[in-house]
Protein backbone atom coordinates (compact mmCIF):
# COMPACT_ATOMS: atom_id res chain seq x y z
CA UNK A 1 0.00 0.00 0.00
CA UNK A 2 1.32 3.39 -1.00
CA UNK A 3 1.97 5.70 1.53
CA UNK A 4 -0.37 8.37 0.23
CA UNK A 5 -3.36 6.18 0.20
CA UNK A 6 -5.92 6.59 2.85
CA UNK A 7 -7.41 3.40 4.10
CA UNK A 8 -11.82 3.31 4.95
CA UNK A 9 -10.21 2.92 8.37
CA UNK A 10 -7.55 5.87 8.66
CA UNK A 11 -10.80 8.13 6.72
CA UNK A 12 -13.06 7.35 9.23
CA UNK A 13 -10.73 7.97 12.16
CA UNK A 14 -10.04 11.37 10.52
CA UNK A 15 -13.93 11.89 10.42
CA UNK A 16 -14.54 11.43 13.65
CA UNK A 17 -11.58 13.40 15.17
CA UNK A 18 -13.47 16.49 12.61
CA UNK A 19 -16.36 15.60 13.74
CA UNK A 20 -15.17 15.35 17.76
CA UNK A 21 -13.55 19.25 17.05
CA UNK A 22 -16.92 20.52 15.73
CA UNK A 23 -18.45 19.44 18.80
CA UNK A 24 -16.17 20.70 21.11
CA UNK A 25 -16.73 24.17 19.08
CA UNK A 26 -20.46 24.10 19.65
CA UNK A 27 -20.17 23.48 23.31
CA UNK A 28 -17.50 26.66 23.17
CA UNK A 29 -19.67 28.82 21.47
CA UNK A 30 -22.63 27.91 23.71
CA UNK A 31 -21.17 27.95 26.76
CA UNK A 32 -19.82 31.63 26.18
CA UNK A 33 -23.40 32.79 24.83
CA UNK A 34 -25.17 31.21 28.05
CA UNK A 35 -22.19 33.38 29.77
CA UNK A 36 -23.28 36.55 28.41
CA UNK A 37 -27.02 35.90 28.68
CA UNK A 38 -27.50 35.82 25.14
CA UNK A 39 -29.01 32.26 25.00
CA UNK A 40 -29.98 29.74 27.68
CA UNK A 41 -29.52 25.84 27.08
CA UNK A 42 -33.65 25.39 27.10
CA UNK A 43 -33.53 27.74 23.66
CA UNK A 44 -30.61 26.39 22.50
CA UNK A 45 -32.22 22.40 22.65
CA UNK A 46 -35.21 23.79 21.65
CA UNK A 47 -33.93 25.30 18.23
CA UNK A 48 -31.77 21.89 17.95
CA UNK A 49 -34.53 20.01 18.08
CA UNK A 50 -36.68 22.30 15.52
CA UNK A 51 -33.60 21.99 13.13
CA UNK A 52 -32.76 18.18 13.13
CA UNK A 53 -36.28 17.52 12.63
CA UNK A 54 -36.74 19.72 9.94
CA UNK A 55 -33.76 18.44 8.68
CA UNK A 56 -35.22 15.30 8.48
CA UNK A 57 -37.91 15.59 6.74
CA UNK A 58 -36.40 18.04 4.02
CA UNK A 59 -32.98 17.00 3.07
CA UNK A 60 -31.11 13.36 2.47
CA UNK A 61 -28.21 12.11 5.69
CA UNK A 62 -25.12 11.26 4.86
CA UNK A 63 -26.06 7.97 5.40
CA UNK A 64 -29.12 7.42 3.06
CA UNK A 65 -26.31 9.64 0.47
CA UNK A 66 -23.44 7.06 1.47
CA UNK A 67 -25.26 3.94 2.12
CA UNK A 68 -29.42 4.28 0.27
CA UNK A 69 -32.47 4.44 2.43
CA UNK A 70 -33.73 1.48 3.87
């Protein structure tokens, strides 16, 4: 195997770790605007909630993109 060549294994580690920073960054950025008084964590899980399931029912996951909807 060539040294360049990413393995499913080594591109799925990396997507996590992305995915792992992005969280952390959310949590930041919350955490300062609870801080300030801009937002409290009921809004914040409220709008979370509004957008996932809206998200669901109006766009395709990564996995039904990657994979096909069961």
């Amino acid at each position: 195997m060539s040294k360049g060549k990413k393995t499913k294994k080594d591109a799925v580690k990396e997507l996590a770790l992305e995915i792992d920073i992005l969280d952390h960054m959310l949590a930041a950025l919350v955490d300062v605007l609870e801080k300030k008084g801009i937002l409290t964590s009921e809004e914040w899980e409220k709008e979370v909630k509004t957008k996932v399931e809206t998200a669901a029912k109006t766009t395709k996951s990564f996995r039904e993109i990657e994979f096909g909807s069961d």
